[in-house]
Protein backbone atom coordinates (compact mmCIF):
# COMPACT_ATOMS: atom_id res chain seq x y z
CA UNK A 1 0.00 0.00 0.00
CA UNK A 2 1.27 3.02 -1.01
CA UNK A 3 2.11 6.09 1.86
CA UNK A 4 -0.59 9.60 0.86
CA UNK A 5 2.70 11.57 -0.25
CA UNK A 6 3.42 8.81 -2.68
CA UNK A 7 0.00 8.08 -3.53
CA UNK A 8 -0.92 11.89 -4.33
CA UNK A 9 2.41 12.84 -5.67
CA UNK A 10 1.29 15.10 -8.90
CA UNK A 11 2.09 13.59 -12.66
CA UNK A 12 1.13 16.58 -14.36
CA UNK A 13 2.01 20.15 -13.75
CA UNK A 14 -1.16 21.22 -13.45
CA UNK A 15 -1.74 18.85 -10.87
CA UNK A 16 0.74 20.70 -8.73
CA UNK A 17 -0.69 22.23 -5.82
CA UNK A 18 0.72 25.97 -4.30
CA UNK A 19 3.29 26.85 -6.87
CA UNK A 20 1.83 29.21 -9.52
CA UNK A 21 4.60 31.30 -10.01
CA UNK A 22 6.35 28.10 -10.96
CA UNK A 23 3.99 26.38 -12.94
CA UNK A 24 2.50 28.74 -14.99
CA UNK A 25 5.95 30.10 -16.55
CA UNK A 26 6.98 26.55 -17.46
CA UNK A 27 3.88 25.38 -18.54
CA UNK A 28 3.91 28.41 -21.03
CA UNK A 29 7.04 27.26 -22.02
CA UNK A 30 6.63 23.60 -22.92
CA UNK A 31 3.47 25.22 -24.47
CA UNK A 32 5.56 27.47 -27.07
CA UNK A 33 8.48 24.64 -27.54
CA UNK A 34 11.24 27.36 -25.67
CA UNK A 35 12.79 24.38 -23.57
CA UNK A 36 16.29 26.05 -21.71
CA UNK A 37 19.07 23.57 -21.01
CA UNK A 38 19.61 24.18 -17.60
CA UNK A 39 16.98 24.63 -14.42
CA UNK A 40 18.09 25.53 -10.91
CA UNK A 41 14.80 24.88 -8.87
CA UNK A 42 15.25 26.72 -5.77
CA UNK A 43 13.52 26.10 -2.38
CA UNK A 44 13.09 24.96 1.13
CA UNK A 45 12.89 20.37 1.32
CA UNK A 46 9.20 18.86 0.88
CA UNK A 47 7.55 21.34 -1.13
CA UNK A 48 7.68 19.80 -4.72
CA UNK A 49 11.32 20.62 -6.19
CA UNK A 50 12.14 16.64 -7.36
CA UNK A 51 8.60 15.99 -8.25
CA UNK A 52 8.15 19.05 -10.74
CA UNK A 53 11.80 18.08 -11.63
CA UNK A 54 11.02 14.87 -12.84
CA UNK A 55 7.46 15.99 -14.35
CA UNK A 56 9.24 18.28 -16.59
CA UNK A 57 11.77 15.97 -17.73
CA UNK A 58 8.70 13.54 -18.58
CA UNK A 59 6.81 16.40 -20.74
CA UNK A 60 9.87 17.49 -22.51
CA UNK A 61 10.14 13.76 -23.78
CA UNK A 62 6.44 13.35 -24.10
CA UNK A 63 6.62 10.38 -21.71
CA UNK A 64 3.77 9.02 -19.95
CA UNK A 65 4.70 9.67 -15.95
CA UNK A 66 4.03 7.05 -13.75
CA UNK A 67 6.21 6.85 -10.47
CA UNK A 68 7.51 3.34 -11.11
CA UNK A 69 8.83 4.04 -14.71
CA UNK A 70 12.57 3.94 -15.46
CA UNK A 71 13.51 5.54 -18.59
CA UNK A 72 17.09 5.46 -19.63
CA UNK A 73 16.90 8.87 -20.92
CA UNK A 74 16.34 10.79 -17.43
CA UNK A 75 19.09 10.04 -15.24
CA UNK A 76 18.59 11.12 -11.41
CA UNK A 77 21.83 11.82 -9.58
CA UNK A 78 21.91 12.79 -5.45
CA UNK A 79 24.23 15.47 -5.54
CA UNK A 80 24.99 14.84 -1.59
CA UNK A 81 26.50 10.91 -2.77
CA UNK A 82 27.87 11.94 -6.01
CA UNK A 83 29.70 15.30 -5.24
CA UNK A 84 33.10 14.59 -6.30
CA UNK A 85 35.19 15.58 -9.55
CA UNK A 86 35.20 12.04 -10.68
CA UNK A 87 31.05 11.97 -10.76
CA UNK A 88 30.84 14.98 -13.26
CA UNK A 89 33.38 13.62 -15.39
CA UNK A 90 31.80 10.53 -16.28
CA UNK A 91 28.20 12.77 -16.12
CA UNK A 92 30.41 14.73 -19.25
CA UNK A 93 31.28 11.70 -21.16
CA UNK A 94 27.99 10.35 -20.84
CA UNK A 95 25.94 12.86 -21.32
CA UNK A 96 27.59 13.16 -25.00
CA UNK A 97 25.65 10.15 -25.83
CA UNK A 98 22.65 10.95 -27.84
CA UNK A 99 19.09 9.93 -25.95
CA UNK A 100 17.64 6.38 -26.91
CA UNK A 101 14.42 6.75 -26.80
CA UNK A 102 13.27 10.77 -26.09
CA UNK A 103 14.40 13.66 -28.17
CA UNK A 104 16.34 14.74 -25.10
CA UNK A 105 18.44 13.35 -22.19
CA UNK A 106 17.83 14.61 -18.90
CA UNK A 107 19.75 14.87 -15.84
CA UNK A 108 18.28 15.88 -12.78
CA UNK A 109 20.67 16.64 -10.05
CA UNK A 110 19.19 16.80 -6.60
CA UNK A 111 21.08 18.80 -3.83
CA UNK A 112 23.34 20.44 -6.28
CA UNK A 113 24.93 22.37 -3.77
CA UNK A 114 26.61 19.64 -2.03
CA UNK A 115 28.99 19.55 -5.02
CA UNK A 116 32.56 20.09 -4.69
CA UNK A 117 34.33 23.19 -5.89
CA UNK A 118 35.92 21.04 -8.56
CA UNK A 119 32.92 19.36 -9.65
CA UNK A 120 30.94 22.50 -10.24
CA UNK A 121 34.04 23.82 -11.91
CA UNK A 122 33.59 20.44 -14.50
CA UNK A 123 29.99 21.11 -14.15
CA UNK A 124 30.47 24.54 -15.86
CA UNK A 125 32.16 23.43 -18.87
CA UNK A 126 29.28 21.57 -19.62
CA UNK A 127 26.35 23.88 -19.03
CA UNK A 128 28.49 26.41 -21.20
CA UNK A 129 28.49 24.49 -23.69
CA UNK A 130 25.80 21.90 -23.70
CA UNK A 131 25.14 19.06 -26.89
CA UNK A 132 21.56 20.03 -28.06
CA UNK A 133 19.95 16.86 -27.07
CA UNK A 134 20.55 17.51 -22.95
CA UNK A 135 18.66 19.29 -20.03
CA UNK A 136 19.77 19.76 -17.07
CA UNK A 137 17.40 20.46 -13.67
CA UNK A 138 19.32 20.52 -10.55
CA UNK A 139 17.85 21.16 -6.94
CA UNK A 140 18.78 22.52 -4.10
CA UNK A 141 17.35 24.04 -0.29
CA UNK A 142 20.68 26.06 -0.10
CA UNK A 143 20.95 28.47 -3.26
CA UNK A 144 23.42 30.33 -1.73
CA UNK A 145 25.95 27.67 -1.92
CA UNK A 146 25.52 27.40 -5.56
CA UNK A 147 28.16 29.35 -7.37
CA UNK A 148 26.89 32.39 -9.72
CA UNK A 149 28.41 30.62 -12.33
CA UNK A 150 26.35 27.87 -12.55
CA UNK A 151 23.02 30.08 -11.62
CA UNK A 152 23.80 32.51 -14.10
CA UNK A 153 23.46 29.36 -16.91
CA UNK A 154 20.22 28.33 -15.82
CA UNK A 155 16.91 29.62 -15.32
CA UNK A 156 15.60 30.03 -11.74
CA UNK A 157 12.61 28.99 -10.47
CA UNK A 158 12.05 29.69 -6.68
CA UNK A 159 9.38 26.75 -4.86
CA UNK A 160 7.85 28.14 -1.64
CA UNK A 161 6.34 26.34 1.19
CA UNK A 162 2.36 25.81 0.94
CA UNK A 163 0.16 28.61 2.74
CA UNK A 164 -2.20 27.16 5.18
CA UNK A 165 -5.11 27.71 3.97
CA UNK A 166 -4.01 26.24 0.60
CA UNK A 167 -2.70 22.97 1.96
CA UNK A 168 -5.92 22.95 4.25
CA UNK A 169 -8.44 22.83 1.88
CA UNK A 170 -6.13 20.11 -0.16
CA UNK A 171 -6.11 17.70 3.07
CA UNK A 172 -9.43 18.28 3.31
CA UNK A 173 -10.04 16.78 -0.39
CA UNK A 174 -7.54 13.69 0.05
CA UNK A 175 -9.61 13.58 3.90
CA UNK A 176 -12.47 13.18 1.60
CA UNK A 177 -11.75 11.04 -1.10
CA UNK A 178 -9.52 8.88 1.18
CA UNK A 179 -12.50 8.63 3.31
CA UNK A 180 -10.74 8.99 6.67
CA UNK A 181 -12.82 10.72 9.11
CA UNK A 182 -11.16 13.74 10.88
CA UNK A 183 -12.46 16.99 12.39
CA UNK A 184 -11.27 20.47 10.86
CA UNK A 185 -9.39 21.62 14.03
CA UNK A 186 -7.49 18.08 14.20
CA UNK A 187 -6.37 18.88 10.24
CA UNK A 188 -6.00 22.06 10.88
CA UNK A 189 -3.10 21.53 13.67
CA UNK A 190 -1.39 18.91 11.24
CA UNK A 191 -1.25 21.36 8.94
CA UNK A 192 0.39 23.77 11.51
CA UNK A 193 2.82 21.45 12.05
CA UNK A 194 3.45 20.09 8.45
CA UNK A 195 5.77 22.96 8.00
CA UNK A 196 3.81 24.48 4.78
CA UNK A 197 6.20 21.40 3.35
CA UNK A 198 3.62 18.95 1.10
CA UNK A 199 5.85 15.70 1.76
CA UNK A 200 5.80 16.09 5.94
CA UNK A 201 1.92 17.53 5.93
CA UNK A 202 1.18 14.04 4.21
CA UNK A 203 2.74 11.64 6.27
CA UNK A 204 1.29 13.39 9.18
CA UNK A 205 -1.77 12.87 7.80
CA UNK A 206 -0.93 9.07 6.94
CA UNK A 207 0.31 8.59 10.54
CA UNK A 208 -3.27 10.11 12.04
CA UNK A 209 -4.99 8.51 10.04
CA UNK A 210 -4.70 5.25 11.81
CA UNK A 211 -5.70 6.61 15.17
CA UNK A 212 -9.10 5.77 15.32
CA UNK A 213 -11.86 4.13 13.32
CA UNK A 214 -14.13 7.20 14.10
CA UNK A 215 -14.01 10.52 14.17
CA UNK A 216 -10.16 11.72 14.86
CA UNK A 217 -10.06 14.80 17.37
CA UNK A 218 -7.78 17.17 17.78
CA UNK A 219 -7.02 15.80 21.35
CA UNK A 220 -6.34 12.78 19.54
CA UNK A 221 -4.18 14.39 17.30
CA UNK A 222 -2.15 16.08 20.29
CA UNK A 223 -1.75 13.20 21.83
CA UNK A 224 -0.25 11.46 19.42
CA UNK A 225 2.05 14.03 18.16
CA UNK A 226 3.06 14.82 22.17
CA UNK A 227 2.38 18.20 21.81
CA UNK A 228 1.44 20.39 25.07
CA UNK A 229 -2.09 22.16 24.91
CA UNK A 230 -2.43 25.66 23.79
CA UNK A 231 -3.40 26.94 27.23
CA UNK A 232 -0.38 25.26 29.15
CA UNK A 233 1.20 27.24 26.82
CA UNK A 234 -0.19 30.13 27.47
CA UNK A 235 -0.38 29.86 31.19
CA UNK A 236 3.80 28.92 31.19
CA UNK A 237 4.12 32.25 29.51
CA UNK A 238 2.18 34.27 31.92
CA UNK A 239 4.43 32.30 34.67
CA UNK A 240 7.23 33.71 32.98
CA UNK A 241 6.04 37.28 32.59
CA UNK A 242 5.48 37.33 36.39
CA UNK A 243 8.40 35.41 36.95
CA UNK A 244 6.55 33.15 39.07
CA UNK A 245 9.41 30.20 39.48
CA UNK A 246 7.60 27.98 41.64
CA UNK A 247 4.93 27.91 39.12
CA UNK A 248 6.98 27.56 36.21
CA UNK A 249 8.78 24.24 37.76
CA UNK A 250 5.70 22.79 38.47
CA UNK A 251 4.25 23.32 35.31
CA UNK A 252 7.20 22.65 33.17
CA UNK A 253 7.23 19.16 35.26
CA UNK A 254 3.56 18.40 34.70
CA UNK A 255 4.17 18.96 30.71
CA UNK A 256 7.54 16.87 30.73
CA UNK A 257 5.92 13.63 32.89
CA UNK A 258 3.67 13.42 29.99
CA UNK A 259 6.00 12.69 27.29
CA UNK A 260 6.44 16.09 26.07
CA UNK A 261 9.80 17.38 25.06
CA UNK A 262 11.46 20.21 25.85
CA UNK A 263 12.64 20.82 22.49
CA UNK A 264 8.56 20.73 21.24
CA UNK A 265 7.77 23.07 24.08
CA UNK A 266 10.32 25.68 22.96
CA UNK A 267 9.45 25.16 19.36
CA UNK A 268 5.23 25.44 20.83
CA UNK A 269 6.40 28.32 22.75
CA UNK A 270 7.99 30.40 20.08
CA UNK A 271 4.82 29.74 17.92
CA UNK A 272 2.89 31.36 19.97
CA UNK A 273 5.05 34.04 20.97
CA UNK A 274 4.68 34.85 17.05
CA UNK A 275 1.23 34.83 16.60
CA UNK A 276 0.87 37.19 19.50
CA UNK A 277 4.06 39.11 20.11
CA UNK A 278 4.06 41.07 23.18
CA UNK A 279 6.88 43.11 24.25
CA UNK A 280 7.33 41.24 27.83
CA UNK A 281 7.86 37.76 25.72
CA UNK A 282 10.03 38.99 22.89
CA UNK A 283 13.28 38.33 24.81
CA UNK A 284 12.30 34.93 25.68
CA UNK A 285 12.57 34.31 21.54
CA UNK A 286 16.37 35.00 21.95
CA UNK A 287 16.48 31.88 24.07
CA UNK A 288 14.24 29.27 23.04
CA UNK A 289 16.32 28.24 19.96
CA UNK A 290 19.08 27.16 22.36
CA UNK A 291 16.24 24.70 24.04
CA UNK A 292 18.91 21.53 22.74
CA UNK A 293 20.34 18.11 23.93
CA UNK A 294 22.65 18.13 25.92
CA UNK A 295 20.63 19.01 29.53
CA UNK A 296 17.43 20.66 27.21
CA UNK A 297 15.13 20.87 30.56
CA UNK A 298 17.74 22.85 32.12
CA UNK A 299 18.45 25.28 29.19
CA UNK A 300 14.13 25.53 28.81
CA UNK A 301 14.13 26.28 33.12
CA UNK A 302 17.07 28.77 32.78
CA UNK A 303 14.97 30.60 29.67
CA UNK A 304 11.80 31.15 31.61
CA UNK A 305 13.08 31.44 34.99
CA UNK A 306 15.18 34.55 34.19
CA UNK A 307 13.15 37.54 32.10
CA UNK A 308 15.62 40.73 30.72
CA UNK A 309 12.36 42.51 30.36
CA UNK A 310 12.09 43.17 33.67
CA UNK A 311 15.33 44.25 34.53
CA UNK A 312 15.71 48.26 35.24
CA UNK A 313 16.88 50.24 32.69
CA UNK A 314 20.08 51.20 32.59
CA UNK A 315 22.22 54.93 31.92
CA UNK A 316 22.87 56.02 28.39
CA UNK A 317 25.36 54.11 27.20
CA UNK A 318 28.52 55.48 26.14
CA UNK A 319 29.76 52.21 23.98
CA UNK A 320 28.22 49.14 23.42
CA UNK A 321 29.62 47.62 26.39
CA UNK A 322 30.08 50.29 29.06
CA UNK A 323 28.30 53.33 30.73
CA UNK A 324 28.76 55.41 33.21
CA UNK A 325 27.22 54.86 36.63
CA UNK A 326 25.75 56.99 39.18
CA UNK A 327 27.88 59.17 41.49
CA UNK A 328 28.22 56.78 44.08
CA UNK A 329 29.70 53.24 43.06
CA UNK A 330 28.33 50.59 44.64
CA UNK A 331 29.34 46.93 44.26
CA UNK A 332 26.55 45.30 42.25
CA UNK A 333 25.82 42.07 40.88
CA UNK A 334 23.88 41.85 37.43
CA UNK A 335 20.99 40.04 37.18
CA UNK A 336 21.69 38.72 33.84
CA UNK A 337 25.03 37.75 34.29
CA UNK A 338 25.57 35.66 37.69
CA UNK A 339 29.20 35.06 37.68
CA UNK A 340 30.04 38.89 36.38
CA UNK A 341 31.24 40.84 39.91
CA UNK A 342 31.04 44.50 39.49
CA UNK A 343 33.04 47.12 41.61
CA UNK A 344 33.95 50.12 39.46
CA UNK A 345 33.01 53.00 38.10
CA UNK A 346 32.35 51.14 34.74
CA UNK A 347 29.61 48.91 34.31
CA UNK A 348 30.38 45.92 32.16
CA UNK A 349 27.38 44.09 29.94
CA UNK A 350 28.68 40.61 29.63
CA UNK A 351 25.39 39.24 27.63
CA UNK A 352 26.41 42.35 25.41
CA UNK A 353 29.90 41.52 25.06
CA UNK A 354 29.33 37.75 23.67
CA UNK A 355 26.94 38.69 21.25
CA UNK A 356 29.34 41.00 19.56
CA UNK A 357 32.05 38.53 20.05
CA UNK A 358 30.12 36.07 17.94
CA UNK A 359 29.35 38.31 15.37
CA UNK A 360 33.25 39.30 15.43
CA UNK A 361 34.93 35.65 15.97
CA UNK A 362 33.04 32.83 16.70
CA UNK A 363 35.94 30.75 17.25
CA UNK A 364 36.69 32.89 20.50
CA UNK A 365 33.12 33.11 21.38
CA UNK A 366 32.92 29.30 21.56
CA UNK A 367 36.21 29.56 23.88
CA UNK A 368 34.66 32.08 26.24
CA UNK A 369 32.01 30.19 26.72
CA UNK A 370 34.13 27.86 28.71
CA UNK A 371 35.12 30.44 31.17
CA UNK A 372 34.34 31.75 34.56
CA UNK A 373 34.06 35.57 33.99
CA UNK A 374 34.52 38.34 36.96
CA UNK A 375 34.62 42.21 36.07
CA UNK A 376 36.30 44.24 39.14
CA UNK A 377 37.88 47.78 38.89
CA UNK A 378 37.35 48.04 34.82
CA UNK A 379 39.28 44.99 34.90
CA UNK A 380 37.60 41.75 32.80
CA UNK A 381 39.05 39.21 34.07
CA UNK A 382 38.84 35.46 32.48
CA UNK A 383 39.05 32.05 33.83
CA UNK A 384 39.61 29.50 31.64
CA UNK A 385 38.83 25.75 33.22
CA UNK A 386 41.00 23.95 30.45
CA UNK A 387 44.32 24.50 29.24
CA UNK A 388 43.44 24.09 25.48
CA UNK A 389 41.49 27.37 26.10
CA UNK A 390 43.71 29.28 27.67
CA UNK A 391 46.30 29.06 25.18
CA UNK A 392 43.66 29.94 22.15
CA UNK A 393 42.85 32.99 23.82
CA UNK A 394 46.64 34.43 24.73
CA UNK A 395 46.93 33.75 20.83
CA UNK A 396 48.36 37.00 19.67
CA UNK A 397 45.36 37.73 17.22
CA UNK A 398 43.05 36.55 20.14
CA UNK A 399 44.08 39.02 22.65
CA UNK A 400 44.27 41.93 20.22
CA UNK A 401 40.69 40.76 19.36
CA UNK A 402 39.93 40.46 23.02
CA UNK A 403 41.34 44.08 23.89
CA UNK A 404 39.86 45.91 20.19
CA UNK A 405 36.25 44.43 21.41
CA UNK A 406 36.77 45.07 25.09
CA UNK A 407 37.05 49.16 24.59
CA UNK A 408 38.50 51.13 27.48
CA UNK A 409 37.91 47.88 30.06
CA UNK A 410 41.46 46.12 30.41
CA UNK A 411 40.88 41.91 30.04
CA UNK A 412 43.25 39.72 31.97
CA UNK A 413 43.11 36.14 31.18
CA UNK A 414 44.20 33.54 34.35
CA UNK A 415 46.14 30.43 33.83
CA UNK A 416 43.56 27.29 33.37
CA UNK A 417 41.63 25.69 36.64
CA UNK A 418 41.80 29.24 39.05
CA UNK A 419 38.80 30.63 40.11
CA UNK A 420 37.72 34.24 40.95
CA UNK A 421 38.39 34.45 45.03
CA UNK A 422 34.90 36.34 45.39
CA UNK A 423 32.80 34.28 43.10
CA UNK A 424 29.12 34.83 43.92
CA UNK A 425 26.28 32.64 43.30
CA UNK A 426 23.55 34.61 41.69
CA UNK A 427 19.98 34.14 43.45
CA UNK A 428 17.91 32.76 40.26
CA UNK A 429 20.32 30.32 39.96
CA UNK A 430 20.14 28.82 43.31
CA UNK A 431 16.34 28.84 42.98
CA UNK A 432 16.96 27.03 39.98
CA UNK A 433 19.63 24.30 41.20
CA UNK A 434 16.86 23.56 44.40
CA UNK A 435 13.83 23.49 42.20
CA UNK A 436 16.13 20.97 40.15
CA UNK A 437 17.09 18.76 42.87
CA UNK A 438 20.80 20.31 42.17
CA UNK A 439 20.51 18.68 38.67
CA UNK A 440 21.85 22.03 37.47
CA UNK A 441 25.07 21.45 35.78
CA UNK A 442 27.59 24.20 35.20
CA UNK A 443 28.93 24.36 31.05
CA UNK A 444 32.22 25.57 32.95
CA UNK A 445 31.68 29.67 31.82
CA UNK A 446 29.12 29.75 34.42
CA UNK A 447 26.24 29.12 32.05
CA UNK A 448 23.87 27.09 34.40
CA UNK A 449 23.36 24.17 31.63
């Protein structure tokens, strides 16, 4: 038996479903006979780039397209298993060969832009100058990594992903026809999480679709697919915009005892946050996307449990990283950066600090990561725990990177395995590390992960 993405896989163009500005160029084309040698179809994975691909090089043949065939004049090559030098040079003696059957031969390439740098290079000789009887289509999710060379030899067609409402309304038909009973809200949240992509939507579908003899429910549909409800969702937010800890470990417990992960929390959590953007949730999108193995619960706590929004607003700034503070210096600790000590006249913005570093060298962000960090009398100073990092970031290059980035603040980097003599625990993270059962592991740069 054959799986609904298979089974409803289009033959035709005009069977395609959500790609207009696709179709209707090339079927204008193969209407007038103007057939171009090369393709580059463009776009993200599932949403019809090898299927139109291997329609096209059916109708420029005038084969009949059945998904089983196997014509000897349309050659498929995966561009991610066939990337090297020695690939396209057989492709170019081959592809000399006139067709046997067809009036062309047809090579589709899918993934294109896993190719080598020499195998595009033998790629070009080809595609500039082409024997009359070959077409190529090639494929790819990353354009970018296709050189201009190539895309400026070949006409561009860019696939999008499906809008809802458009691969709605076509679940609803193959619902229909297919004779599997479902309620709209239960296809309506496969379709959310189908991705807009036609290939994933469908073997959602297929997977549902065995659930239950009757009527299929969106609880059903939930359950199955171990997502959280929409107003444990909603509640976890408000938990976080009140910063109500207690509340958000319980909750966050309650969700993960069911079978929920914390990766499909984050991903349910930024969703939402999207839909309805307020301005007290917008910083938690900076830290969802880190919600990863290893220790996810404890990176999803660490994101709720500590909310910049709320944080008072600090002086003009004079550079990005430093600002004057008030008349009297006090010693203060900030809340977004536990390890960071501050007694000096200069306040130092350590979240700040990293996020230009990995925009300027993300080899020595990746480094500092792995260090203990206290800032004391406009001094930065660094504690690496490993020995490997210390001597990457007394580099030369490193510490004139270090210093450049670091402005007026002077950074002093400790030999491997000391520790700042006044290190102080910051008070979120202890509530964290109880609420945990002291499950809270340190990443060694005093990231509580």
């Amino acid at each position: 038996m054959k799986t609904l993405y298979r089974k409803y896989r289009p033959l035709r163009l005009e069977d395609v479903v959500g790609q207009p500005q696709v179709m209707k160029p090339l079927m204008s084309a193969l209407k007038a006979g103007k057939i171009s040698h090369a393709y580059l179809f463009v776009g993200p994975r599932g949403c019809g780039k090898t299927s139109v691909a291997r329609i096209l090089a059916h109708a420029v043949n005038d084969f009949k397209y059945e998904l089983e065939d196997d014509y000897v004049d349309i050659i498929e090559i995966d561009g991610a298993s066939n990337r090297g030098i020695d690939n396209i040079r057989d492709l170019r003696e081959k592809v000399m060969i006139a067709p046997t059957k067809g009036k062309y031969k047809v090579y589709i390439i899918d993934e294109v832009h896993m190719l080598t740098k020499e195998a595009f290079n033998a790629l070009l000789k080809t595609l500039e100058e082409p024997p009359a009887h070959a077409i190529f289509i090639m494929a790819t999710t990353d354009a970018y990594k296709v050189p201009v060379t190539i895309t400026s030899r070949a006409q561009t067609y860019v696939f999008k992903l499906a809008d809802h409402q458009i691969m709605l309304d076509y679940l609803k038909r193959i619902t229909k026809q297919e004779k599997i009973p479902i309620k709209d809200d239960a296809l309506d949240l496969i379709v959310k999480h189908g991705g807009g992509s036609f290939r994933d939507t469908l073997s959602l579908l297929d997977q549902i679709s065995t659930l239950s003899s009757k009527e299929i429910t969106k609880e059903m549909v939930i359950s199955a697919m171990g997502l959280p409800q929409d107003e444990k969702i909603a509640e976890l937010l408000k938990y976080y915009v009140k910063q109500d800890l207690n509340a958000i470990s319980t909750l966050l417990r309650e969700l993960l005892s069911t079978g929920v992960k914390p990766e499909t929390l984050a991903e349910e959590m930024v969703d939402y946050i999207l839909n309805d953007p307020t301005p007290e949730l917008l910083p938690l999108l900076n830290k969802l996307p880190e919600t990863r193995a290893p220790f996810a619960e404890a990176k999803l706590l660490v994101a709720l449990a500590t909310n910049s929004s709320t944080a008072s607003k600090q002086p003009p700034a004079q550079n990005a990283l430093a600002t004057e503070k008030p008349a009297k210096p006090q010693p203060e600790i900030k809340e977004n950066t536990p390890e960071t000590l501050v007694h000096s006249n200069i306040e130092f913005d350590w979240g700040k600090f990293m996020d230009e570093m990995k925009v300027t060298s993300d080899a020595i962000y990746s480094q500092l990561l792995k260090t203990t960090h206290q800032f004391n009398n406009n001094v930065l100073e660094l504690y690496p725990q490993k020995k490997i990092v210390h001597t990457i970031l007394t580099r030369d290059n490193n510490r004139s990177i270090l210093n450049k980035l670091a402005g007026e603040i002077k950074v002093v980097i400790h030999e491997a395995g000391e520790m700042p003599s006044s290190a102080q625990k910051d008070e979120t993270l202890n509530k964290i590390s109880d609420i945990m059962g002291g499950e809270v592991k340190n990443d060694g740069g005093g990231n509580p992960f």
